[in-house]
Protein backbone atom coordinates (compact mmCIF):
# COMPACT_ATOMS: atom_id res chain seq x y z
CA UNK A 1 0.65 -11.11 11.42
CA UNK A 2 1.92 -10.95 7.82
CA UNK A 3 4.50 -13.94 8.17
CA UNK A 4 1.84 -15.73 10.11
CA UNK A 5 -0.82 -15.18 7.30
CA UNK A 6 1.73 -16.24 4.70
CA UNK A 7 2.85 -19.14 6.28
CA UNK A 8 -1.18 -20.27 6.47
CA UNK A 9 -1.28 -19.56 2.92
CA UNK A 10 1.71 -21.52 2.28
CA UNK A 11 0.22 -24.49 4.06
CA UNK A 12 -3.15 -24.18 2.27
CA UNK A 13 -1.64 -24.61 -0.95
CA UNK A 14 0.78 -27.46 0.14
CA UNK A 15 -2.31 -29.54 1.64
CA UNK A 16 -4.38 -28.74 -1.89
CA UNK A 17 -1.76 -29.36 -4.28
CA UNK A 18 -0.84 -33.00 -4.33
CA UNK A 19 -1.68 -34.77 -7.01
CA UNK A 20 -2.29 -34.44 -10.86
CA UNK A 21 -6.14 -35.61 -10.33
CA UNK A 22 -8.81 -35.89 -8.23
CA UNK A 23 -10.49 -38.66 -8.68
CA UNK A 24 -13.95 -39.64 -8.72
CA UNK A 25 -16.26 -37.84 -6.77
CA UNK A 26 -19.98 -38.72 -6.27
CA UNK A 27 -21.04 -36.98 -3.46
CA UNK A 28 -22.22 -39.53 -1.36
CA UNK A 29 -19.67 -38.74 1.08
CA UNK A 30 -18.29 -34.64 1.67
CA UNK A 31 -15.73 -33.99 -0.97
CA UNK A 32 -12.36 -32.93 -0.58
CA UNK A 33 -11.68 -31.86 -4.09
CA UNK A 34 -15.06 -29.72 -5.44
CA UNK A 35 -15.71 -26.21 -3.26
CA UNK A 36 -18.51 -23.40 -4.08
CA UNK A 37 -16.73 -20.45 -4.95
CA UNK A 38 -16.81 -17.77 -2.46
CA UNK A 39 -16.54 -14.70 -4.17
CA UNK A 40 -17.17 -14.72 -7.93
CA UNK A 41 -20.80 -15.97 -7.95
CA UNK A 42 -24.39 -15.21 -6.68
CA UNK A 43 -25.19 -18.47 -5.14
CA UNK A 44 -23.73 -22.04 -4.14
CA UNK A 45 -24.50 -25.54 -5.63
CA UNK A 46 -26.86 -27.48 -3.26
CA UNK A 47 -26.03 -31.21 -1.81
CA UNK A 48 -29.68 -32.58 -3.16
CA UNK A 49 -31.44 -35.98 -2.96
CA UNK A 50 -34.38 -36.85 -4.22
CA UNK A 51 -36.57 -35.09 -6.92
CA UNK A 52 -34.67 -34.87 -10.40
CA UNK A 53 -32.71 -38.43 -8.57
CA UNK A 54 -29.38 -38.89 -9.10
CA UNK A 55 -27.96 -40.75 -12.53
CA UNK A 56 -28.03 -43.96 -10.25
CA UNK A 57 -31.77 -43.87 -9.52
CA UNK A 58 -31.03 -42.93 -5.51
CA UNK A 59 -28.31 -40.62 -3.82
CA UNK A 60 -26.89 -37.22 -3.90
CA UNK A 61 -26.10 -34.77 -6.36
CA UNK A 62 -25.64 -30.66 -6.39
CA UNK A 63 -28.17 -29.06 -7.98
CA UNK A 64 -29.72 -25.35 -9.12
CA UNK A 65 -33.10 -24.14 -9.81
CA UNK A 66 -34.54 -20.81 -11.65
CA UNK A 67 -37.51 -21.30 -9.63
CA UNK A 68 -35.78 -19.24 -6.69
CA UNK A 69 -32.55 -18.54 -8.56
CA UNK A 70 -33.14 -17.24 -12.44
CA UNK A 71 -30.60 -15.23 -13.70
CA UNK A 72 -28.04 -15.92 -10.71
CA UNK A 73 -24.46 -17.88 -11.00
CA UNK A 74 -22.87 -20.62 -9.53
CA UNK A 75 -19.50 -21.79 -9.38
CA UNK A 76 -18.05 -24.89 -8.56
CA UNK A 77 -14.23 -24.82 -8.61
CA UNK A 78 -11.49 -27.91 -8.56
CA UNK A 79 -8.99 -28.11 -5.76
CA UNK A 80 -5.35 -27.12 -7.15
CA UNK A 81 -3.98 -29.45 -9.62
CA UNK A 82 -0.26 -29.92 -11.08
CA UNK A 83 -0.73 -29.83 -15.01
CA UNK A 84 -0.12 -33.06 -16.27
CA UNK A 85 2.84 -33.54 -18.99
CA UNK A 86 0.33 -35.14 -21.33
CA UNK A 87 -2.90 -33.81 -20.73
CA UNK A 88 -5.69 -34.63 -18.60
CA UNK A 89 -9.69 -35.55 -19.09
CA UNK A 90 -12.58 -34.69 -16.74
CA UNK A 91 -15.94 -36.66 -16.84
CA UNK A 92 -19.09 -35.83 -15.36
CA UNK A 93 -22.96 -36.71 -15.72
CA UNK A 94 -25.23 -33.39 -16.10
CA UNK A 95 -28.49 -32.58 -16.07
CA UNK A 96 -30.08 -29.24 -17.92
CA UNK A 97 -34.23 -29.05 -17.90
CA UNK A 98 -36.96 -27.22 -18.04
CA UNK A 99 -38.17 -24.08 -20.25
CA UNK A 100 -35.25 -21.70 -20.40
CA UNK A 101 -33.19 -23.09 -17.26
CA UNK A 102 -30.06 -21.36 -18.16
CA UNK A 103 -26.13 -22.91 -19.49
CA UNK A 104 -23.16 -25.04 -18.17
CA UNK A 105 -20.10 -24.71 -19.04
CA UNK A 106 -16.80 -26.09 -17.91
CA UNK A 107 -13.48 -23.96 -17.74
CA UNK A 108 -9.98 -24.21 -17.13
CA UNK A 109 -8.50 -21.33 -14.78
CA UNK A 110 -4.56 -21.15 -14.73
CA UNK A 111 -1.55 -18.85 -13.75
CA UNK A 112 0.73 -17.63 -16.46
CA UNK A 113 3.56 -16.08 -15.09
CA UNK A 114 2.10 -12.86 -13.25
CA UNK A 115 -2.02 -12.90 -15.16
CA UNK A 116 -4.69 -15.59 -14.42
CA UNK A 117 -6.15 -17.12 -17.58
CA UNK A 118 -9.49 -18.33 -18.04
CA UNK A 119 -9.98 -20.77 -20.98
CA UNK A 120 -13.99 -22.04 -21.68
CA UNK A 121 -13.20 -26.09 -22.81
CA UNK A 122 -16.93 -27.10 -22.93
CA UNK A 123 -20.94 -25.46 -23.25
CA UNK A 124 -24.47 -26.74 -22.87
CA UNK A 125 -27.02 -24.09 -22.80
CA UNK A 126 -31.05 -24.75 -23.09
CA UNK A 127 -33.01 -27.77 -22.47
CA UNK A 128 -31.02 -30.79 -22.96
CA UNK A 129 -33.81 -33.03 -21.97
CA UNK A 130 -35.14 -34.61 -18.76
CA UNK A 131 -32.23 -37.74 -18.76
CA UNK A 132 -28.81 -37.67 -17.51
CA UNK A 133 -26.24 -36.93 -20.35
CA UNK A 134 -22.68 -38.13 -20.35
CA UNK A 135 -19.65 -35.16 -21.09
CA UNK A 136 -16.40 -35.88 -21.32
CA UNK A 137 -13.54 -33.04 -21.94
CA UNK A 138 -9.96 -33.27 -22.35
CA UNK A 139 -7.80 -30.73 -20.59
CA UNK A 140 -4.86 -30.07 -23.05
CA UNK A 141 -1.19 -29.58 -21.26
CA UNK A 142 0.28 -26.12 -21.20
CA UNK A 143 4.00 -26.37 -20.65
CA UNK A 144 3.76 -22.43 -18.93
CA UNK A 145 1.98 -23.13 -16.09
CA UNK A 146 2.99 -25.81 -13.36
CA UNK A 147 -0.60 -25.55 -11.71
CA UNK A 148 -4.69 -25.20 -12.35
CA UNK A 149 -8.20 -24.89 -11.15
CA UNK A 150 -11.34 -26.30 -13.51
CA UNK A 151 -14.30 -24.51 -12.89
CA UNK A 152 -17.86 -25.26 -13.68
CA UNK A 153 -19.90 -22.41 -13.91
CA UNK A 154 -23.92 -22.15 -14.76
CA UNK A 155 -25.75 -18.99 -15.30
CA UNK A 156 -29.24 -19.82 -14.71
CA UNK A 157 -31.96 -18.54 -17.00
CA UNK A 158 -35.29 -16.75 -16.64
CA UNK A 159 -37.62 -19.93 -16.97
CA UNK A 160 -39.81 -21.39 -13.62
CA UNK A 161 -38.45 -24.79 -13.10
CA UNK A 162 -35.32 -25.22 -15.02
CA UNK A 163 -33.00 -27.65 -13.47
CA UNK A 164 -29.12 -27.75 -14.19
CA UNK A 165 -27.31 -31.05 -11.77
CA UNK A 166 -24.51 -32.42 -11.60
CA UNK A 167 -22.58 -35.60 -10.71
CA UNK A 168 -20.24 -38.08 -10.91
CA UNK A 169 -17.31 -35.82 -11.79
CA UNK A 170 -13.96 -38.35 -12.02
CA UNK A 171 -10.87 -36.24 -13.18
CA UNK A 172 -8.11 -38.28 -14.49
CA UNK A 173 -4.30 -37.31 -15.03
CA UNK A 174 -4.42 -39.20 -18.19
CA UNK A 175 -5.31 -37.64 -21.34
CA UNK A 176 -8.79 -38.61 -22.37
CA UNK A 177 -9.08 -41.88 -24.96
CA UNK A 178 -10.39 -41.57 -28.71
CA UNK A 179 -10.33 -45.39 -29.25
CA UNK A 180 -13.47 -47.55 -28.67
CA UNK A 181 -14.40 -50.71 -27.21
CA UNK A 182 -14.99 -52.26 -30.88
CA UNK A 183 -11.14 -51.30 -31.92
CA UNK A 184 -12.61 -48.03 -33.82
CA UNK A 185 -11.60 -44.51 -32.54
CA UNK A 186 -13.09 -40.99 -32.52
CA UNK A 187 -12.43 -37.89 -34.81
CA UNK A 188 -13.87 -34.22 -32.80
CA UNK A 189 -12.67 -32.35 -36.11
CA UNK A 190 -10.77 -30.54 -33.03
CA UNK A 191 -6.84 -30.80 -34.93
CA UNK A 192 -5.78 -31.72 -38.21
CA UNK A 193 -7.46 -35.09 -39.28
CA UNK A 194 -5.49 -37.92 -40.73
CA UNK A 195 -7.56 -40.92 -40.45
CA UNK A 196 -10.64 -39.38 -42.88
CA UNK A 197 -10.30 -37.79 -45.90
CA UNK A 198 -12.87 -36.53 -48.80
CA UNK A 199 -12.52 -38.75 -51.43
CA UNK A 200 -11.10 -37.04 -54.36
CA UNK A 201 -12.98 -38.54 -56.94
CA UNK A 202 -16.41 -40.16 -57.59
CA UNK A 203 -18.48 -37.90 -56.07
CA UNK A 204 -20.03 -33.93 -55.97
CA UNK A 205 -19.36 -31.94 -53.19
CA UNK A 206 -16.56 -31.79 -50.30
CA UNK A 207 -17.53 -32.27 -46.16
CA UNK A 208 -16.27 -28.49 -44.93
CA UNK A 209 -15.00 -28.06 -40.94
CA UNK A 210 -17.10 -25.59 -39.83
CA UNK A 211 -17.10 -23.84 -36.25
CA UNK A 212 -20.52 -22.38 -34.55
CA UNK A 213 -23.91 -21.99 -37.02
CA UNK A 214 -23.06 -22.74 -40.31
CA UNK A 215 -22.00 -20.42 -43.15
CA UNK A 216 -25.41 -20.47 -44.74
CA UNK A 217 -28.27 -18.76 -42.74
CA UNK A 218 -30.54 -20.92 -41.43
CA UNK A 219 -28.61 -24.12 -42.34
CA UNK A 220 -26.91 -26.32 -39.49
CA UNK A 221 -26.70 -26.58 -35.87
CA UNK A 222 -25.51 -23.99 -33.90
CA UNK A 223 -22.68 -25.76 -31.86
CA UNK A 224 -20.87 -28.94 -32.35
CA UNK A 225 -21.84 -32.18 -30.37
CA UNK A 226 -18.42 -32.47 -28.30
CA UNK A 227 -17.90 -29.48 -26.59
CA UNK A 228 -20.17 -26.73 -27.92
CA UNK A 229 -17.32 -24.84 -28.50
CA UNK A 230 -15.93 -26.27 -31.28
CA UNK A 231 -16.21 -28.06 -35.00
CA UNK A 232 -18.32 -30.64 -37.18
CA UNK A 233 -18.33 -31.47 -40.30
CA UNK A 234 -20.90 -29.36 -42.29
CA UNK A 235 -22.83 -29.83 -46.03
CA UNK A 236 -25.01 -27.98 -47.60
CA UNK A 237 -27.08 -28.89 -50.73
């Protein structure tokens, strides 16, 4: 029984694990690469049509409500995926409405020699309005681990009516782009910048990396724009 269950185990893995990505997944047809957790949550994302409507106007989507579900979690996990040398970037459209409808955040799971690692990449909590928003996170390489799950977990809130949906998740083996279609490129404020610099002379005050609510009480957002997680440029008069 014990060689038998490994071997199933064995095959599992080897049917999971072939590729660096999966692709883009809509939802339209049943997906091969997205599963509900089974055991670490209180409830599964729902195949929905209709209501909210997905990004495209028509079509399916998954989707959770606090109106039968407040306070409850849901996770949606990756198949297995071989870490890419260079890093990879995950896209998705997302939904979060309503009066306290809970978070969404997206997280890397990995195994590091013998311990499984969780690392939180990206956050939206609150009402982010009734429209479709646009995320995209890079997954940065990790030369220790050969293999990886990302996991998108909400924790709905205590409001009647609160929506979180998603859709349209396209995971790429390539690392995610900073340039734009004008020739420009993007700064996150995420490593050491090179192409922007305070100017050193001609003017009063210096812009300040900051990370979460700004040092001031009161002053500044509480998260930055790209992940939630991470850093803006801050000043205060």
């Amino acid at each position: 029984m014990c060689i038998v269950m490994k071997r199933c185990i064995l095959l599992v893995i080897t049917v999971l694990i072939l590729k660096t990505d999966a692709g883009l997944t809509n939802f339209e047809t049943s997906s091969r690469d997205w599963f509900n957790d089974l055991f670490r949550d209180d409830l599964n994302w729902k195949l929905h049509r209709g209501q909210v409507t997905n990004r495209h106007g028509r079509g399916n989507y998954l989707y959770l409500t606090t109106s039968t579900s407040n306070g409850k979690s849901a996770i949606l996990e990756s198949r297995i995926l071989r870490t890419a040398k260079r890093g990879s970037c995950v896209s998705f459209w997302y939904r979060i409405s309503g009066k306290n409808p809970g978070e969404l955040k997206l997280k890397r799971m990995e195994m590091t020699g013998t311990k499984i690692r969780t690392r939180k990449l990206w956050l939206r909590e609150g009402d982010q309005g009734r429209a479709w928003n646009f995320a995209r996170v890079s997954i940065p390489p990790n030369p220790h681990t050969r293999y990886y799950q990302i996991i998108m977990e909400s924790k709905l809130g205590s409001g009647r009516g609160g929506v979180v949906a998603l859709d349209d998740i396209d995971l790429d083996a390539n690392p995610c782009s900073n340039s734009l279609e004008n020739g420009g490129f993007v700064v996150d404020f995420e490593t050491k910048v090179t192409a922007m610099k305070n100017k050193r002379y001609g003017d009063h005050f210096d812009w300040v990396i900051t990370k979460s609510r700004a040092p001031n009480s009161g002053t500044g957002p509480a998260r930055d724009v790209t992940s939630g997680i991470g850093h803006y440029l801050h000043l205060s008069t």
